[in-house]
PDB file of N, CA and C in Angstrom:
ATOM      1  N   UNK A   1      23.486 -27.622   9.392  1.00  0.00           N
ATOM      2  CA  UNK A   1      22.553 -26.813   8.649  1.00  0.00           C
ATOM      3  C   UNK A   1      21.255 -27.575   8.350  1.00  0.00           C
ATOM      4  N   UNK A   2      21.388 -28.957   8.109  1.00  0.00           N
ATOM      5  CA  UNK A   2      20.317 -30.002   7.686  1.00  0.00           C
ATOM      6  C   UNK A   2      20.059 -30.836   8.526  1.00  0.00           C
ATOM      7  N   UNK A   3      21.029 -30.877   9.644  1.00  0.00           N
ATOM      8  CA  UNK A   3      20.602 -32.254  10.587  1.00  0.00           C
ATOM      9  C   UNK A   3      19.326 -32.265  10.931  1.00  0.00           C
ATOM     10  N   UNK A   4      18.868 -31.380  12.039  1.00  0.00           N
ATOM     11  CA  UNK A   4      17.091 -31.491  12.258  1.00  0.00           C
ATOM     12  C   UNK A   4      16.191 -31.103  11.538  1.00  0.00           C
ATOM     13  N   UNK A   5      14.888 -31.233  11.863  1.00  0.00           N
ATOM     14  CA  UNK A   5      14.062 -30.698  10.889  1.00  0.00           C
ATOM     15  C   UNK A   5      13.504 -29.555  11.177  1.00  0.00           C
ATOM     16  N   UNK A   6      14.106 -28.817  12.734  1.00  0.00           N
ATOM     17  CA  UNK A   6      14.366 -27.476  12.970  1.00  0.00           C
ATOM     18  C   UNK A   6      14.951 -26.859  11.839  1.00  0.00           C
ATOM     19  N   UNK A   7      16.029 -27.299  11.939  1.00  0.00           N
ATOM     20  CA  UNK A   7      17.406 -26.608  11.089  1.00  0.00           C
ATOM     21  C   UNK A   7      17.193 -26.580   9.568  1.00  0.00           C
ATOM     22  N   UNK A   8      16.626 -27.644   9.038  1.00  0.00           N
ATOM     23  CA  UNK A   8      16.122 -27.456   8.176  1.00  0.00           C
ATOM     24  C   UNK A   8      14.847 -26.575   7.365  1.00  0.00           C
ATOM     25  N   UNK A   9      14.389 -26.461   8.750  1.00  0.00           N
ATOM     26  CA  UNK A   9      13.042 -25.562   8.862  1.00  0.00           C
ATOM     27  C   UNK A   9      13.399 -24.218   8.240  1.00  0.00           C
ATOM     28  N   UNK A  10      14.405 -23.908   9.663  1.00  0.00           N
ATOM     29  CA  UNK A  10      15.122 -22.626   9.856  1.00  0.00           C
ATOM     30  C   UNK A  10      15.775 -22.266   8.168  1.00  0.00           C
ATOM     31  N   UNK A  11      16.530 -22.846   7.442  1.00  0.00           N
ATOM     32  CA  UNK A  11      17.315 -22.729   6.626  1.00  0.00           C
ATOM     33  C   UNK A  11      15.852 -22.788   5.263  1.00  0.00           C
ATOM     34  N   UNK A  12      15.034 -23.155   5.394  1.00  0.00           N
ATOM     35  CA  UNK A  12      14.087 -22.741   3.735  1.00  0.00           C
ATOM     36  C   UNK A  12      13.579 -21.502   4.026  1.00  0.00           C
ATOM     37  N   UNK A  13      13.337 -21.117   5.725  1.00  0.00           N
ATOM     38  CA  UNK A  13      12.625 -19.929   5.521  1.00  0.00           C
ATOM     39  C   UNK A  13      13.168 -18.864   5.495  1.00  0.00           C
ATOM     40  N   UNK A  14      14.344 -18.757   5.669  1.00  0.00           N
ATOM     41  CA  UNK A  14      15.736 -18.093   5.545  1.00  0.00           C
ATOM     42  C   UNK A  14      15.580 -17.605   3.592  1.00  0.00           C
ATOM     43  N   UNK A  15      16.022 -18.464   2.868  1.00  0.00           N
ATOM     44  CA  UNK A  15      15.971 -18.882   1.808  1.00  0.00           C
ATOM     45  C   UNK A  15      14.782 -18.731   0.717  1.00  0.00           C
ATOM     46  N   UNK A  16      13.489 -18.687   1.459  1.00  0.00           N
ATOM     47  CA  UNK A  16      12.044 -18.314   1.028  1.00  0.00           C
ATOM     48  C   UNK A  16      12.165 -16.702   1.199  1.00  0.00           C
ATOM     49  N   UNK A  17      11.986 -16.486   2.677  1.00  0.00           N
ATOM     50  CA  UNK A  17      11.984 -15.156   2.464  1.00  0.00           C
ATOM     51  C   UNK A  17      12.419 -14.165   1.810  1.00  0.00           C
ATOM     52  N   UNK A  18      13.713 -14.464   1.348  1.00  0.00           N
ATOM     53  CA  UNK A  18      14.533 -13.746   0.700  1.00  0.00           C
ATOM     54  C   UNK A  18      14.301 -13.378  -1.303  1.00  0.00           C
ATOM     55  N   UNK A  19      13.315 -14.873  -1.425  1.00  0.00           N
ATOM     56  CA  UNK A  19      13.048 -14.709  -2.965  1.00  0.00           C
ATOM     57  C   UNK A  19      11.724 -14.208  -2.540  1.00  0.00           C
ATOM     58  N   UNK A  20      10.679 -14.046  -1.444  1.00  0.00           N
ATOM     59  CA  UNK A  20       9.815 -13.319  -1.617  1.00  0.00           C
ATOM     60  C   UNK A  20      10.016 -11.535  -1.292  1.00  0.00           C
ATOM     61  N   UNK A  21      11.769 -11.069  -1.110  1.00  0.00           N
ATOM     62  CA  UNK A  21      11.373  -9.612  -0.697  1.00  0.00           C
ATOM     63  C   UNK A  21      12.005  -9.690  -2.402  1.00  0.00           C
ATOM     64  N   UNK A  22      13.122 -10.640  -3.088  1.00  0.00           N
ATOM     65  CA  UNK A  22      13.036 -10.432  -4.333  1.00  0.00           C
ATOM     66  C   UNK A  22      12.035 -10.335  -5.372  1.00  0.00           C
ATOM     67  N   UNK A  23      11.096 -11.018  -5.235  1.00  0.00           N
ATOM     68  CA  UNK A  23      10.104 -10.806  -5.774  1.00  0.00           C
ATOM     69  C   UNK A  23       9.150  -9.817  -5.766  1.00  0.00           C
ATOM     70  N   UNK A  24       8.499  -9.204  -4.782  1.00  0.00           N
ATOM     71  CA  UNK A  24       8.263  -8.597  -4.694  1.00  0.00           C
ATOM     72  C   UNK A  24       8.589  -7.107  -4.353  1.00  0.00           C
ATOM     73  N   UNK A  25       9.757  -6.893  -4.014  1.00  0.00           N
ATOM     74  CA  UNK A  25      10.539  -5.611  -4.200  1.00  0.00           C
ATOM     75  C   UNK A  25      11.563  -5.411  -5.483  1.00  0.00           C
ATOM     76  N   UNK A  26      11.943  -6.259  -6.206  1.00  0.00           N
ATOM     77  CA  UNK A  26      12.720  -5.878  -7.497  1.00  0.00           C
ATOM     78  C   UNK A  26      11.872  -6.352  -8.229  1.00  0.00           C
ATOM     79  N   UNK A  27      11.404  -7.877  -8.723  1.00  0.00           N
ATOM     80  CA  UNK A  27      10.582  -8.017  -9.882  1.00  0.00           C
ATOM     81  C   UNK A  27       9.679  -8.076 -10.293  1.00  0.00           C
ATOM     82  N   UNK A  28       8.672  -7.340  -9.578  1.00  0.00           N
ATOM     83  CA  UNK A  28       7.733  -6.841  -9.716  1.00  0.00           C
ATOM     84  C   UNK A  28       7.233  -5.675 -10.198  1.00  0.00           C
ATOM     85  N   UNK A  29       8.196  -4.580  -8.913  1.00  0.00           N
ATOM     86  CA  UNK A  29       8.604  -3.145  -9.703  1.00  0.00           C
ATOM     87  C   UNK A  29       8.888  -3.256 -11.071  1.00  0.00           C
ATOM     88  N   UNK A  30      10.232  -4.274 -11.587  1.00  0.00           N
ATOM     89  CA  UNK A  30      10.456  -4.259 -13.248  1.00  0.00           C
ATOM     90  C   UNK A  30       9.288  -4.076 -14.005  1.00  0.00           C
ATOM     91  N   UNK A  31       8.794  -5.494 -13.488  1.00  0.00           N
ATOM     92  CA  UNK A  31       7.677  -5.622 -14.480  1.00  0.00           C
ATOM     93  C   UNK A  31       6.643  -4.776 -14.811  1.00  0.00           C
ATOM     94  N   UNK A  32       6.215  -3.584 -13.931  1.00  0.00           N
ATOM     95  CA  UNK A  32       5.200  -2.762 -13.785  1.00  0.00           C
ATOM     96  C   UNK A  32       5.882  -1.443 -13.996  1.00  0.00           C
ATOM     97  N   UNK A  33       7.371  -1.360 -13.637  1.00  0.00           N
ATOM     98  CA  UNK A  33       7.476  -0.041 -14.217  1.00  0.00           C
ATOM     99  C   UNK A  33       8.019   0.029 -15.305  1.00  0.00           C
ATOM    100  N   UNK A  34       9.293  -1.213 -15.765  1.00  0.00           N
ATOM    101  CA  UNK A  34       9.620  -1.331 -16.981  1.00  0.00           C
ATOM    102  C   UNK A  34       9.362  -1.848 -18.119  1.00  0.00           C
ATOM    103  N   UNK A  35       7.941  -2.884 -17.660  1.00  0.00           N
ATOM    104  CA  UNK A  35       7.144  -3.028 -18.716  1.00  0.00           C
ATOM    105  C   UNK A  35       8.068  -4.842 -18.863  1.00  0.00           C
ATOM    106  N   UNK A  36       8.687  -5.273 -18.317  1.00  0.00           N
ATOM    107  CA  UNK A  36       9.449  -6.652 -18.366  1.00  0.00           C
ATOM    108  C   UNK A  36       9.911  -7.657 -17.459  1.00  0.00           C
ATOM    109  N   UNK A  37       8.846  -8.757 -17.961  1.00  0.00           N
ATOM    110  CA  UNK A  37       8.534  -9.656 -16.398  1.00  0.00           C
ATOM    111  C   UNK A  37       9.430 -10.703 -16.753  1.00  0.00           C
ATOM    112  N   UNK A  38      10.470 -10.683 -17.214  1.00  0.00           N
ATOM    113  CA  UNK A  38      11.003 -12.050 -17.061  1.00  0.00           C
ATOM    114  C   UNK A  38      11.680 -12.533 -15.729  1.00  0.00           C
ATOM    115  N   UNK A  39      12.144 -11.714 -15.033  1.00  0.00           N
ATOM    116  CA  UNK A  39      12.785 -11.011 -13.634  1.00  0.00           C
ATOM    117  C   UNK A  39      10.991 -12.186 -13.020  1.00  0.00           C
ATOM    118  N   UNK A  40      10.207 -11.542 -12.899  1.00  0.00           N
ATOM    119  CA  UNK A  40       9.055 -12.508 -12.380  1.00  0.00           C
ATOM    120  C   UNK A  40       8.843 -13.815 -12.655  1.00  0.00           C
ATOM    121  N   UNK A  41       8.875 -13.957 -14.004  1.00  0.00           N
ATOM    122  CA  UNK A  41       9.199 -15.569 -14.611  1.00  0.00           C
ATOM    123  C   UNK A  41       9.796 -16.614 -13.764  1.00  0.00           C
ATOM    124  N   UNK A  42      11.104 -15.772 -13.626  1.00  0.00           N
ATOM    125  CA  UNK A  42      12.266 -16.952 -13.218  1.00  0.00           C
ATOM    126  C   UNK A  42      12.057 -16.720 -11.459  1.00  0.00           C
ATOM    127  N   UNK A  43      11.851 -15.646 -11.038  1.00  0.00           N
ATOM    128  CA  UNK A  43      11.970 -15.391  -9.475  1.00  0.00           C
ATOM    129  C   UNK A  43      10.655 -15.819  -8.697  1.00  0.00           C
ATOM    130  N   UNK A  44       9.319 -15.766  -9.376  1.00  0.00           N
ATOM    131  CA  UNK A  44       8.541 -15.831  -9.098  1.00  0.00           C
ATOM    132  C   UNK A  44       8.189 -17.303  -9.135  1.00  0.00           C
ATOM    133  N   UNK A  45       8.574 -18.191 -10.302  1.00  0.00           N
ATOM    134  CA  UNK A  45       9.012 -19.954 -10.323  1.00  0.00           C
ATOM    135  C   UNK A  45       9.634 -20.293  -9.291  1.00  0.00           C
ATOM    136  N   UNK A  46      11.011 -19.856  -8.830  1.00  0.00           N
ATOM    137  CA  UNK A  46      11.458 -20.062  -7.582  1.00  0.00           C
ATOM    138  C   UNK A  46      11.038 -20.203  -6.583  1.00  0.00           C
ATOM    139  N   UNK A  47      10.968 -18.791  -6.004  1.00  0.00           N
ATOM    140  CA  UNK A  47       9.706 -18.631  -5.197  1.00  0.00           C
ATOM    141  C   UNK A  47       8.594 -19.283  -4.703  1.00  0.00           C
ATOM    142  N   UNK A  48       7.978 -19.490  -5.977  1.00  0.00           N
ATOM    143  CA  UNK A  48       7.067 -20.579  -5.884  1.00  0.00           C
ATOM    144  C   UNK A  48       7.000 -22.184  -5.346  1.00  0.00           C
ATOM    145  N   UNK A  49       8.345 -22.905  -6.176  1.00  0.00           N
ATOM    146  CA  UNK A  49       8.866 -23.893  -5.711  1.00  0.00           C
ATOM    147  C   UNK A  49       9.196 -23.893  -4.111  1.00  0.00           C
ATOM    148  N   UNK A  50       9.977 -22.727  -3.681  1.00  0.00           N
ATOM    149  CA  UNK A  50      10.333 -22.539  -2.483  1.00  0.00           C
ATOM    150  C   UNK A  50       9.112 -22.399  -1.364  1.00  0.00           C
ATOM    151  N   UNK A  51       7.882 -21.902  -1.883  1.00  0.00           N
ATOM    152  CA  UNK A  51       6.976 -21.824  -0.449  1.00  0.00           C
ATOM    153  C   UNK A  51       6.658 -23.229  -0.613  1.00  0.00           C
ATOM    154  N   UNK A  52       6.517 -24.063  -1.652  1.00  0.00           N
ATOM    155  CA  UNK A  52       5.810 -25.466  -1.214  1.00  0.00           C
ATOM    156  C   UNK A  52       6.681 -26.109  -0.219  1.00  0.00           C
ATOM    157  N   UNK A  53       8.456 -26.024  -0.471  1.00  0.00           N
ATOM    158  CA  UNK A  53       8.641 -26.311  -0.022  1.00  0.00           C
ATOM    159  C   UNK A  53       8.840 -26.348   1.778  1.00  0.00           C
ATOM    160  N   UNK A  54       8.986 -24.954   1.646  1.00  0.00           N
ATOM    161  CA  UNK A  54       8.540 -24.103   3.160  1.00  0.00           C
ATOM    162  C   UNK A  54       7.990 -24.926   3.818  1.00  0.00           C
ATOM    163  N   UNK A  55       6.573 -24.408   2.966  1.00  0.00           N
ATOM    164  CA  UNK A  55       5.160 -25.992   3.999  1.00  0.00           C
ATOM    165  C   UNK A  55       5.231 -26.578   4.428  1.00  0.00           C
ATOM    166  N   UNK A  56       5.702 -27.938   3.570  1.00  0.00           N
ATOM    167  CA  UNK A  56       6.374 -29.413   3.524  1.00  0.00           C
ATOM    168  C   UNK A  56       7.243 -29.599   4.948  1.00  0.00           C
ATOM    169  N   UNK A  57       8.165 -28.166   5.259  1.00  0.00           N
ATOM    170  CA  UNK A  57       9.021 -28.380   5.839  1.00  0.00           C
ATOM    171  C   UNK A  57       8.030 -28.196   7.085  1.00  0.00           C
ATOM    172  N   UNK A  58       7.373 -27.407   7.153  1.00  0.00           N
ATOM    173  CA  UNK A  58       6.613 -26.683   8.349  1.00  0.00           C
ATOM    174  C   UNK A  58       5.745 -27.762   8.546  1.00  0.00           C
ATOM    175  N   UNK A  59       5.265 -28.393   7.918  1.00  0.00           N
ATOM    176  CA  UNK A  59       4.815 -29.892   8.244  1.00  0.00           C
ATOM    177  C   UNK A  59       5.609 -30.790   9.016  1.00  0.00           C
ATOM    178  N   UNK A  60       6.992 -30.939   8.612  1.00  0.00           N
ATOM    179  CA  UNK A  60       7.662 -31.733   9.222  1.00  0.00           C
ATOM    180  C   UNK A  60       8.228 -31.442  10.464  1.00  0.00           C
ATOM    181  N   UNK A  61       7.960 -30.358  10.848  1.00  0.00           N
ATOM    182  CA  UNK A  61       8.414 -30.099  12.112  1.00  0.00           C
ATOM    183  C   UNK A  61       7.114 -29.986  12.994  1.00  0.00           C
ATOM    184  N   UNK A  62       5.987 -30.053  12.210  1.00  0.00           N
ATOM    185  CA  UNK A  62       4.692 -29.869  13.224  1.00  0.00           C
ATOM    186  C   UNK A  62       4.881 -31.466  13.826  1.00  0.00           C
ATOM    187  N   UNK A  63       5.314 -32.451  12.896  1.00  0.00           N
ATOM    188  CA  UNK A  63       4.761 -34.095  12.675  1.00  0.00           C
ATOM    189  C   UNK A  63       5.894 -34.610  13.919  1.00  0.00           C
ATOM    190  N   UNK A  64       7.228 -33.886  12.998  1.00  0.00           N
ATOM    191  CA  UNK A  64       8.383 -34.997  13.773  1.00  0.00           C
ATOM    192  C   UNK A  64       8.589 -33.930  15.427  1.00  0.00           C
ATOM    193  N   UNK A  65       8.623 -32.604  15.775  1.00  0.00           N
ATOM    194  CA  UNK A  65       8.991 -31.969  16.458  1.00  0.00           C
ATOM    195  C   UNK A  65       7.932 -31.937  17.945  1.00  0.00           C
ATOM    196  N   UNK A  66       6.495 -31.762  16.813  1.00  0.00           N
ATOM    197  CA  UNK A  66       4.862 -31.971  18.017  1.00  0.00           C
ATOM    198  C   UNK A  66       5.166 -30.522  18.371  1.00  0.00           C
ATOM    199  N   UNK A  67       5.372 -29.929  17.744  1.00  0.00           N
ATOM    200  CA  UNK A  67       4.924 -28.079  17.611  1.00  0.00           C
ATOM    201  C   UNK A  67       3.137 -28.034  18.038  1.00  0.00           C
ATOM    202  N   UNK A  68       2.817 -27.140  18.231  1.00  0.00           N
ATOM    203  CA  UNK A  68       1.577 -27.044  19.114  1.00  0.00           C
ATOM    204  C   UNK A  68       0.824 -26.461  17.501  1.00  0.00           C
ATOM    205  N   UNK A  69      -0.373 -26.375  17.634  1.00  0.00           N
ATOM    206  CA  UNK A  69      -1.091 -25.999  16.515  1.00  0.00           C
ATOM    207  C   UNK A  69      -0.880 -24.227  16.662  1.00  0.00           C
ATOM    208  N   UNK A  70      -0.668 -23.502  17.338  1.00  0.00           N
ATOM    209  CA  UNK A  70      -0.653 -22.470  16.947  1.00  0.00           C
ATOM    210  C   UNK A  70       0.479 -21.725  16.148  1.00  0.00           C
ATOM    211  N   UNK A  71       1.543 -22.284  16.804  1.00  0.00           N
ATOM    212  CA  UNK A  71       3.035 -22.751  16.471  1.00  0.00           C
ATOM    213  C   UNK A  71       3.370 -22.829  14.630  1.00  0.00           C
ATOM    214  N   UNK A  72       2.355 -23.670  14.362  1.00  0.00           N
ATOM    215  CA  UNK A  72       2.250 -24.060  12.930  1.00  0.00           C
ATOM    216  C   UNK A  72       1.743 -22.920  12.308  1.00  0.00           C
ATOM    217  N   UNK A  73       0.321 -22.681  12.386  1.00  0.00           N
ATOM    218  CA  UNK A  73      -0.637 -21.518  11.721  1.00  0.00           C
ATOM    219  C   UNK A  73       0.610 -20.326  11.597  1.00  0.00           C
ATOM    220  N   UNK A  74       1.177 -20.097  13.409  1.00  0.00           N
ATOM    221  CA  UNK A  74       1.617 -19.008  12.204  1.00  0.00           C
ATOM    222  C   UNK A  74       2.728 -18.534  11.589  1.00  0.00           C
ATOM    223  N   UNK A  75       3.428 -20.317  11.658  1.00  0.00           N
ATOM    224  CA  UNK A  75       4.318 -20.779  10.581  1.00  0.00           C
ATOM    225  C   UNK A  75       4.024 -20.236   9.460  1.00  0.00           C
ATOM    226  N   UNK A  76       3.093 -20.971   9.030  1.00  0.00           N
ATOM    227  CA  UNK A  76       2.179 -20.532   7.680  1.00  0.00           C
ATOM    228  C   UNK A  76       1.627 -19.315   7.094  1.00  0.00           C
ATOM    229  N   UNK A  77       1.122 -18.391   7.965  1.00  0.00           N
ATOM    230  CA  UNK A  77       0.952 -17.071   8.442  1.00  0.00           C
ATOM    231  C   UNK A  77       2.378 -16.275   7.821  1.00  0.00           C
ATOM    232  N   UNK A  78       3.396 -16.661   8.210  1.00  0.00           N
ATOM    233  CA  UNK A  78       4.587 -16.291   8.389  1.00  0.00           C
ATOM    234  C   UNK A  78       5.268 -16.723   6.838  1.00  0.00           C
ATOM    235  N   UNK A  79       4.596 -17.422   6.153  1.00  0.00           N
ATOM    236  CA  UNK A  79       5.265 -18.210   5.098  1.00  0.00           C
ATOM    237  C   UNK A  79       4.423 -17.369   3.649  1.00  0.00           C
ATOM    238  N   UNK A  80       2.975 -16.286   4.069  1.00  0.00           N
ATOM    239  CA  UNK A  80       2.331 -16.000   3.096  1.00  0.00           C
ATOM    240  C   UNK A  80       2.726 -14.595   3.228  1.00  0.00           C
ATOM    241  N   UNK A  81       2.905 -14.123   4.168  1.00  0.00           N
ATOM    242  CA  UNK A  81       3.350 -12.215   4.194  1.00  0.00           C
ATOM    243  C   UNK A  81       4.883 -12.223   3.894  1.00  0.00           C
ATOM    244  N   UNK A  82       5.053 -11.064   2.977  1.00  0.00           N
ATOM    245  CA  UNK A  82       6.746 -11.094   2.486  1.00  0.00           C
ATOM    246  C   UNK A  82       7.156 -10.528   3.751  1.00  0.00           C
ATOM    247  N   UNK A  83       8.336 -11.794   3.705  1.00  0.00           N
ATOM    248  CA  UNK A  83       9.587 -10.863   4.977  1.00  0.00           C
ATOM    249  C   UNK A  83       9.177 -11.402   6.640  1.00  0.00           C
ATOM    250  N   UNK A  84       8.090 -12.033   6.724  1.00  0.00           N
ATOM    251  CA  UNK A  84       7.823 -12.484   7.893  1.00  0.00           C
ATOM    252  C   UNK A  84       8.060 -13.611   8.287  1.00  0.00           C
ATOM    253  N   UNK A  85       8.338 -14.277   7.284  1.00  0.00           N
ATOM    254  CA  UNK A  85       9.298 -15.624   7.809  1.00  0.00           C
ATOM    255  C   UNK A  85      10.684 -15.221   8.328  1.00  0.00           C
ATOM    256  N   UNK A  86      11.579 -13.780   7.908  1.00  0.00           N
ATOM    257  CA  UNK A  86      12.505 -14.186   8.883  1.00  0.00           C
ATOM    258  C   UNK A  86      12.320 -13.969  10.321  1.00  0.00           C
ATOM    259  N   UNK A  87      11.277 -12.996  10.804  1.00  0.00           N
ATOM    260  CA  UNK A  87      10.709 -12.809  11.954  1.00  0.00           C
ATOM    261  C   UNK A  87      10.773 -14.309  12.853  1.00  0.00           C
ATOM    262  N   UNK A  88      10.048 -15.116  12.042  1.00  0.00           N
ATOM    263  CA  UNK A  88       9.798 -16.176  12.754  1.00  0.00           C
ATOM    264  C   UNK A  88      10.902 -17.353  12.712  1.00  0.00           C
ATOM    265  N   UNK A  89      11.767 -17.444  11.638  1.00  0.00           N
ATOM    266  CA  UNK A  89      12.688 -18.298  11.394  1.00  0.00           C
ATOM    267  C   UNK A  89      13.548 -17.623  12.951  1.00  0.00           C
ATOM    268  N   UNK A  90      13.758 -16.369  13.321  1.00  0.00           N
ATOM    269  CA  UNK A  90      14.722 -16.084  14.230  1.00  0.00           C
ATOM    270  C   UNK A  90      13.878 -16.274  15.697  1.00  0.00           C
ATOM    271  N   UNK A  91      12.632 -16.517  15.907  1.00  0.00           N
ATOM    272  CA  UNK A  91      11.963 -17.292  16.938  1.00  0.00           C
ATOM    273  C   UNK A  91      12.160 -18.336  16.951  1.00  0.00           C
ATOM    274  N   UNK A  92      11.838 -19.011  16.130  1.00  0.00           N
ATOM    275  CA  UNK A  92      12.201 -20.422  16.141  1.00  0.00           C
ATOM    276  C   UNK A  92      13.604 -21.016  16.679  1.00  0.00           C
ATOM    277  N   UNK A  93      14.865 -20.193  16.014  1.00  0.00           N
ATOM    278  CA  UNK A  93      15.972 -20.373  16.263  1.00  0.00           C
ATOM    279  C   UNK A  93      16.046 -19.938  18.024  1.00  0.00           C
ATOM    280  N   UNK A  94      15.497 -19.030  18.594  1.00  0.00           N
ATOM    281  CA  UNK A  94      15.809 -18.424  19.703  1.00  0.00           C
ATOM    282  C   UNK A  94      15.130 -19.753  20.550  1.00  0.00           C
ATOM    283  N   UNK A  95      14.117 -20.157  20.209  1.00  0.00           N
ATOM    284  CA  UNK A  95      13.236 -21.083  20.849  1.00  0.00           C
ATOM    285  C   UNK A  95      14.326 -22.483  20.971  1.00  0.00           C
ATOM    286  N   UNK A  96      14.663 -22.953  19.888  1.00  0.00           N
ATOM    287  CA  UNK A  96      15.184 -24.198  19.667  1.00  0.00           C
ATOM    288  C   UNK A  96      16.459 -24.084  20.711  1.00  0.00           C
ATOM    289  N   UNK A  97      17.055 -22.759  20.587  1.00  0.00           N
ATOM    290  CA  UNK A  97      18.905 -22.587  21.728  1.00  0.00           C
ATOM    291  C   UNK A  97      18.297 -23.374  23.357  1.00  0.00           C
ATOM    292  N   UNK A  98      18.711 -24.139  23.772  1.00  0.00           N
ATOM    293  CA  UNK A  98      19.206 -24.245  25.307  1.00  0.00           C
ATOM    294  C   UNK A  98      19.479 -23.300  26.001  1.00  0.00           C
ATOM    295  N   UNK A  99      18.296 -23.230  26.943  1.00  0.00           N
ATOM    296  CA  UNK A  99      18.538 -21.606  27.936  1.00  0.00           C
ATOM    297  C   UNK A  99      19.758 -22.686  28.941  1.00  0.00           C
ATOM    298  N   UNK A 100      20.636 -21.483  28.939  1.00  0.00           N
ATOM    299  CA  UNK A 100      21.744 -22.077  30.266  1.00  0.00           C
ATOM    300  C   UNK A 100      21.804 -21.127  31.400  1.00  0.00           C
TER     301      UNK A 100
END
């Protein structure tokens, strides 16, 4: 799950994406329709923590892997629209398999 810095890649954006469709599809709605953001507080902190880390990671696979610059962008690209990192987390994965 952690050995490369593929896999590792693969596994935050997995993990990101998922607190950004939370975030923005449940606690957000709360907050705006029920008038109570703590649901944002705590998910949106997460979240938060989680895209830096995203980056970081998407860095490390530009550095240690030599991903091409476009490769990266729209890593990143992919790391700011909700839900489009798993798009790309499952490229990546398709990319990384050994064609046999």
């Amino acid at each position: 799950m952690f050995r490369t810095p593929v896999d590792r890649f693969c596994t935050i954006a997995l993990v990101e994406g998922v607190s950004a469709v939370l975030l923005f599809f449940i606690a957000m709605p709360v907050k705006y329709g029920l008038q109570n953001d703590i649901l944002v507080k705590i998910i949106g902190t997460a979240h938060g923590a989680l895209w830096v880390i995203y980056m970081f990671s998407l860095l490390e696979v530009w550095v240690k892997e030599k991903w091409a610059f476009g490769k990266v962008f729209l890593g990143g690209v992919s790391g700011v629209i909700p839900g489009l990192s798993f798009w790309f987390e499952k490229k990546v994965r398709r990319e990384a398999v050994p064609q046999s």
